[in-house]
Protein backbone atom coordinates (compact mmCIF):
# COMPACT_ATOMS: atom_id res chain seq x y z
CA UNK A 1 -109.01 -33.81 60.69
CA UNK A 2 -109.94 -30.62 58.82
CA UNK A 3 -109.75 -27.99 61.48
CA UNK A 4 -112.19 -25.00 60.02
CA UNK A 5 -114.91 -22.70 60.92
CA UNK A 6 -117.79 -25.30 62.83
CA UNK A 7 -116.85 -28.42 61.21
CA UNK A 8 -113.93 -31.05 61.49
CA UNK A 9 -113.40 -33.65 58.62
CA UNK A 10 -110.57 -35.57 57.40
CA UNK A 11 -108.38 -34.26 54.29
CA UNK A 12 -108.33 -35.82 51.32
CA UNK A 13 -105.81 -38.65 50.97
CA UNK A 14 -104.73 -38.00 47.32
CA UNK A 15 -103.42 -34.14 47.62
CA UNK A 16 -99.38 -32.91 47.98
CA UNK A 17 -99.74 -32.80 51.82
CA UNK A 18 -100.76 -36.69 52.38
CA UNK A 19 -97.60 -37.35 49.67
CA UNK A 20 -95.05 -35.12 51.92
CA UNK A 21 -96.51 -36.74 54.91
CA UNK A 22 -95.88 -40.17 53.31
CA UNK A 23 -92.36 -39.48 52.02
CA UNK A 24 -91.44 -37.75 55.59
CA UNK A 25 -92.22 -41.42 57.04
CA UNK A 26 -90.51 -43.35 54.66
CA UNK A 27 -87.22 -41.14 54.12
CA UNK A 28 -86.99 -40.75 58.16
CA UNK A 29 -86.79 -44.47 58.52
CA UNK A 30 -84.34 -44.67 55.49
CA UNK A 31 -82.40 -41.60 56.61
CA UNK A 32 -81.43 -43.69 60.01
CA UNK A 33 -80.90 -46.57 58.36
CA UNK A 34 -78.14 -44.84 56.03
CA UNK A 35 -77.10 -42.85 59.05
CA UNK A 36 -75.84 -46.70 60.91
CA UNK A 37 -74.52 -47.64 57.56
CA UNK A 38 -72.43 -44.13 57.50
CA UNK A 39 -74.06 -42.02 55.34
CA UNK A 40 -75.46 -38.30 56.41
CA UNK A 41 -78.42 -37.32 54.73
CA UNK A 42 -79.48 -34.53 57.23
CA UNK A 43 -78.08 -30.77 56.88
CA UNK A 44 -74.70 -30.73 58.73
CA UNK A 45 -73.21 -27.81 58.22
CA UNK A 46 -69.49 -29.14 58.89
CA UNK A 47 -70.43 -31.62 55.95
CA UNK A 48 -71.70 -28.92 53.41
CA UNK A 49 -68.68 -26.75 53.99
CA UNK A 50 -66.73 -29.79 53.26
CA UNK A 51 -68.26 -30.55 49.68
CA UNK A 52 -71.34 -32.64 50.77
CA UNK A 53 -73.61 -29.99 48.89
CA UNK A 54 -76.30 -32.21 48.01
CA UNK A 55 -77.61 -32.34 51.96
CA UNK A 56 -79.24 -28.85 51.14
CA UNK A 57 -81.77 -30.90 49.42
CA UNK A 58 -81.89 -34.28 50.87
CA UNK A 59 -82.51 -33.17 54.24
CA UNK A 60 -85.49 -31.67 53.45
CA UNK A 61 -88.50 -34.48 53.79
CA UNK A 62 -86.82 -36.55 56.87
CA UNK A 63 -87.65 -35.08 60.26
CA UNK A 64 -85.67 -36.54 63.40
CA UNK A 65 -84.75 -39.86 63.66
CA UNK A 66 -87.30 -40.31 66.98
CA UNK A 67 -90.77 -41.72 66.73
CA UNK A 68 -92.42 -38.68 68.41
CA UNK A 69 -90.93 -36.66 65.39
CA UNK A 70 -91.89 -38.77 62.62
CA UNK A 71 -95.38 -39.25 63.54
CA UNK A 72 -96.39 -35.93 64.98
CA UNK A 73 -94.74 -34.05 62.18
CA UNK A 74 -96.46 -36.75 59.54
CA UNK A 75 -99.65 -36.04 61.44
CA UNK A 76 -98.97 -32.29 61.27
CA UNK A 77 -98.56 -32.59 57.71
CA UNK A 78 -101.26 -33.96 56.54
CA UNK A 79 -103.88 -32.73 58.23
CA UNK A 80 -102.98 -28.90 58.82
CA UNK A 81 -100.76 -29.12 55.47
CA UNK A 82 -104.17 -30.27 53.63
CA UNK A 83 -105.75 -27.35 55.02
CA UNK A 84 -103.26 -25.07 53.76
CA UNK A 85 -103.14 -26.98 50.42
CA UNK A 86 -107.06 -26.80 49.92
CA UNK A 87 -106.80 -22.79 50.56
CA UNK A 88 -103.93 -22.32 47.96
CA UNK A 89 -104.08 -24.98 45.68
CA UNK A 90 -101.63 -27.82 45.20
CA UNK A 91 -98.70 -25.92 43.45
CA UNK A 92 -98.65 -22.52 45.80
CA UNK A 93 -98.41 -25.12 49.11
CA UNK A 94 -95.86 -27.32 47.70
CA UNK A 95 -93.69 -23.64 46.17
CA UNK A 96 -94.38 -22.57 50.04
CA UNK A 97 -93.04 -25.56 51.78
CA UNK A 98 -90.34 -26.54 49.76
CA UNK A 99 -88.68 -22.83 48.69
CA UNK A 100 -89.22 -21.87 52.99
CA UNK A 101 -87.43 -25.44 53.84
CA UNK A 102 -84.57 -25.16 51.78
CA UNK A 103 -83.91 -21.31 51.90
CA UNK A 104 -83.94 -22.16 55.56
CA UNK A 105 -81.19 -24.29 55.04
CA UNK A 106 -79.11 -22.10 52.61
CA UNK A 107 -79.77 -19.16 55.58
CA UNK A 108 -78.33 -22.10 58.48
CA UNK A 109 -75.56 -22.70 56.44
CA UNK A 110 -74.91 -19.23 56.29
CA UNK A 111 -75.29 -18.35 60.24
CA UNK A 112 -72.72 -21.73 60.62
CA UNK A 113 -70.43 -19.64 58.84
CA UNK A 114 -70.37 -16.70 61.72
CA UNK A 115 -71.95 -19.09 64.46
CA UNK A 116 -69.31 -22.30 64.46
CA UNK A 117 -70.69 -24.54 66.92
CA UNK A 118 -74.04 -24.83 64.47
CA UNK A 119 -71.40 -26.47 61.87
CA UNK A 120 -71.44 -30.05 63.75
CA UNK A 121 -75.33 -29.96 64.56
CA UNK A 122 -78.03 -31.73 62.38
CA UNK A 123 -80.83 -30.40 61.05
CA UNK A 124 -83.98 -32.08 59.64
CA UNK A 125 -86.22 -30.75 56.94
CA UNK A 126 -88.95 -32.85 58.10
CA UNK A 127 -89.40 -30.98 61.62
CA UNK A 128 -89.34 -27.55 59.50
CA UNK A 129 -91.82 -28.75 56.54
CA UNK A 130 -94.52 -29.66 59.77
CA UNK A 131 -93.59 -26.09 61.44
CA UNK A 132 -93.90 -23.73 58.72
CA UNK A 133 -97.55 -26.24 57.92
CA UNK A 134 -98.69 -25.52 61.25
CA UNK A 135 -97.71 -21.94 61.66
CA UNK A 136 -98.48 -21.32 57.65
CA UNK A 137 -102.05 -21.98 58.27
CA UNK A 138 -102.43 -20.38 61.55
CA UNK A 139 -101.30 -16.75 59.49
CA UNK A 140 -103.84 -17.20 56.55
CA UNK A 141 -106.72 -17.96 59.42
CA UNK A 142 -105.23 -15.15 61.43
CA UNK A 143 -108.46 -13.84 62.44
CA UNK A 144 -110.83 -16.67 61.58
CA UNK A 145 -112.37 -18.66 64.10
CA UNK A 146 -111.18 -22.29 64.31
CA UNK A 147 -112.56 -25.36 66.04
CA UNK A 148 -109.77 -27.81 67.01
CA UNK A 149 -110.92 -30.14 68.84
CA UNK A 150 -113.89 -28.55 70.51
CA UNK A 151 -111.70 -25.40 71.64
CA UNK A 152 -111.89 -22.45 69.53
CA UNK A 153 -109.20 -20.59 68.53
CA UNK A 154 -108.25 -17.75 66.51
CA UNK A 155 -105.53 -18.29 63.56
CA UNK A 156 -103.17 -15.79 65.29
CA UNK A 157 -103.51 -17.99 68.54
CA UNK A 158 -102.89 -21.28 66.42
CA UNK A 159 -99.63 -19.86 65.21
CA UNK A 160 -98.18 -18.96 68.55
CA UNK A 161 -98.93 -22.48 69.19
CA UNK A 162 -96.86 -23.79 66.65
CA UNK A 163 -93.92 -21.15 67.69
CA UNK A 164 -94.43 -21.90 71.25
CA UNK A 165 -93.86 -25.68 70.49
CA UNK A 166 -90.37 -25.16 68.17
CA UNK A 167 -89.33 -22.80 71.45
CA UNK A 168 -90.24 -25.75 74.02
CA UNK A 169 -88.36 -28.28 71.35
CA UNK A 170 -85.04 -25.37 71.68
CA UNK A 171 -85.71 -25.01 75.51
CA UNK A 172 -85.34 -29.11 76.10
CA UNK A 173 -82.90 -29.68 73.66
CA UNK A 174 -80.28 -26.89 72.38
CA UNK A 175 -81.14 -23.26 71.65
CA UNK A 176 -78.40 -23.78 68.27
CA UNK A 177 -81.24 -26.68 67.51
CA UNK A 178 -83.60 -23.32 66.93
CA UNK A 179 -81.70 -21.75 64.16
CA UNK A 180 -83.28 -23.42 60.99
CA UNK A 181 -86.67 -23.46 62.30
CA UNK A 182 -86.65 -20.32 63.38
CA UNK A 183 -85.35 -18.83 59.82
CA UNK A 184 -88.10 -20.84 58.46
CA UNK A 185 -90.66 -19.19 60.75
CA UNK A 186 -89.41 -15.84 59.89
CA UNK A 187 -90.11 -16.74 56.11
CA UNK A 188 -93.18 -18.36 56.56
CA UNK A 189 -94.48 -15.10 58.62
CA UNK A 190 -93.11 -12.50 56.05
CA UNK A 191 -95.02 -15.06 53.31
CA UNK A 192 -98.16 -16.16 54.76
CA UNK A 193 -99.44 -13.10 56.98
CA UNK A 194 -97.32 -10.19 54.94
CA UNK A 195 -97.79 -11.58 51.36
CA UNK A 196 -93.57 -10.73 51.24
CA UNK A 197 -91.88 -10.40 48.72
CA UNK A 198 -94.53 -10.61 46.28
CA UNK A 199 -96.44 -7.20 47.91
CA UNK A 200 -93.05 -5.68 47.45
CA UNK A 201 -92.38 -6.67 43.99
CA UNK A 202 -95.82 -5.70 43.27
CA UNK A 203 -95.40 -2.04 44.95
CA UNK A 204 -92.03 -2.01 42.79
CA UNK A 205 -93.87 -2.42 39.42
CA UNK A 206 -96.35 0.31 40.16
CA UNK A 207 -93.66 2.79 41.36
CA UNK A 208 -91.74 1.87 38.04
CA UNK A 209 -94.53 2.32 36.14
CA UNK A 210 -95.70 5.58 37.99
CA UNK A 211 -91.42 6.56 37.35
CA UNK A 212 -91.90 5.73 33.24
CA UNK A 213 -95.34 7.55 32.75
CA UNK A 214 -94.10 10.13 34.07
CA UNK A 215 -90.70 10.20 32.28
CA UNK A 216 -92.91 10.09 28.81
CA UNK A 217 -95.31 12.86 29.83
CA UNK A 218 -91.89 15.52 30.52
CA UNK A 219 -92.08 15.38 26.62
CA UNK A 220 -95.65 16.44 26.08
CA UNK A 221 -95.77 20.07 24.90
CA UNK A 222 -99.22 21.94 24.18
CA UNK A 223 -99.63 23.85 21.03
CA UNK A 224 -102.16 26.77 20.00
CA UNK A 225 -104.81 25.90 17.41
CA UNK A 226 -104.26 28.77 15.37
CA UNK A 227 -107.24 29.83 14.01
CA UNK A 228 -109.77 26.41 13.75
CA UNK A 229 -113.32 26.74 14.19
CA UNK A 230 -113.28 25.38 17.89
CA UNK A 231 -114.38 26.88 20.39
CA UNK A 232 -113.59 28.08 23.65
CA UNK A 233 -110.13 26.47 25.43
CA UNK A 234 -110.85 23.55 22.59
CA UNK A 235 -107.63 25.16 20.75
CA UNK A 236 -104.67 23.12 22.86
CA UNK A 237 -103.52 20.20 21.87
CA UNK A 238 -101.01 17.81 23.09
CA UNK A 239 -98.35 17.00 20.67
C-alpha cells in the first residue's frame, strides 16, 4: 500500500521495487538451499578475506534465511521501495539501493579487518536493501505528513521507525549483527536527507570555478583611451 499524504493505494507491480522484492524471495530460498549443499552466498567476512570475493555482490538481494525476514523485508520492499521509486524514478532508486548495499559491505569488510569477531558473522543484503527502503523514504518525506495505516506520521518519525527496528533486530540478536546495517543507514542518511556527496561535489565545482575566474581576471589590466571622442570615465578599457 502506497503510504502518502490522505490516500493509501497499492504500487504498481511492474516497477524496480516489485522486481527486488521478487528476486529477494527467490534468492533467499536459493541462498539456504546452497547454504545445506555447502555453498556461502551471504557476506562472511572470514570468507572474503580468504578469496571468496564475489560474496560482496551475491549477498546483496537475499535477506536472512527466516520467514519473518523474507517476507517482511519483501513486503518492505515493495511497497515503501515503490514509493521511493515513484519519487525518484526507476534508475536513481535502483543507483540508491544497490551502490548503499554494497558500499555497506565493502565498509563491513573493512571494520572485520580492525573488529575480528565480525569476520565469522553473516550478513544479508536483503535485510539492508528493506532498511535503507524504509528509512530512504522516511528522509525524502521528512516533514510531510503520512497516513500509514490510519496513524499519521511525519517522515522524520517514519525513519526512526525503521532505525528503531534494525536496533531491536541488534538488541535480540548480536550488537556485531548491527554493523552493515548501520553503515548502510549512515549512507542512506548522508544521501537521502543531506543530498551527500553530490551537494559537496556540487559546492566543489562552484568554488573551482569561483578559484579559475578569478585566476583569469589577475590578468586584466585597464588602459587610458588616449584621446577618443568618449566621454566622461568612457576612456578605460579592459585589455
Amino acid at each position: 500500500m502506497q503510504m502518502g499524504r490522505g490516500s493509501i493505494r497499492l504500487p504498481p507491480f511492474r516497477n524496480a521495487a516489485t522486481i527486488l522484492a521478487l528476486l529477494l524471495v527467490v534468492t533467499s530460498v536459493i541462498w539456504k538451499v546452497a547454504l545445506n549443499a555447502g555453498v556461502t552466498l551471504y557476506l562472511i567476512p572470514a570468507n572474503v578475506l580468504e578469496g571468496e570475493v564475489w560474496q560482496l555482490v551475491s549477498w546483496l538481494p537475499a535477506a536472512a534465511p527466516q520467514t519473518g525476514s523474507v517476507l517482511f523485508g519483501a513486503l518492505i520492499l515493495w511497497n515503501t521501495g515503490g514509493n521511493l521509486e515513484s519519487m525518484w524514478g526507476r534508475s536513481r532508486f535502483l543507483r540508491f539501493m544497490l551502490a548503499t548495499t554494497f558500499v555497506a559491505g565493502v565498509l563491513t569488510l573493512l571494520t572485520a579487518l580492525v573488529i575480528s569477531p565480525l569476520r565469522g558473522i553473516p550478513f544479508f543484503g536483503g535485510d539492508i536493501l528493506s532498511a535503507i527502503a524504509w528509512v530512504g523514504y522516511g528522509c525524502v518525506m521528512w516533514r510531510s505528513q503520512l497516513n500509514i495505516f490510519g496513524f499519521p506520521l511525519t517522515g522524520k518519525t517514519f525513519a526512526f521507525i525503521g532505525v528503531g527496528i534494525a536496533f531491536l533486530n541488534a538488541v535480540f540478536n548480536s550488537p556485531l549483527l548491527l554493523v552493515a546495517e548501520a553503515w548502510a543507514l549512515l549512507l542512506t542518511f548522508a544521501y537521502a536527507r543531506y543530498q551527500l556527496p553530490g551537494s559537496l561535489l556540487e559546492r566543489f565545482g562552484s568554488w573551482r570555478l569561483e578559484r579559475t575566474l578569478k585566476k583569469r581576471s589577475s590578468h586584466l589590466r585597464s588602459i587610458e583611451g588616449g584621446g577618443r571622442n568618449v566621454g566622461g570615465d568612457s576612456d578605460k578599457y579592459l585589455h
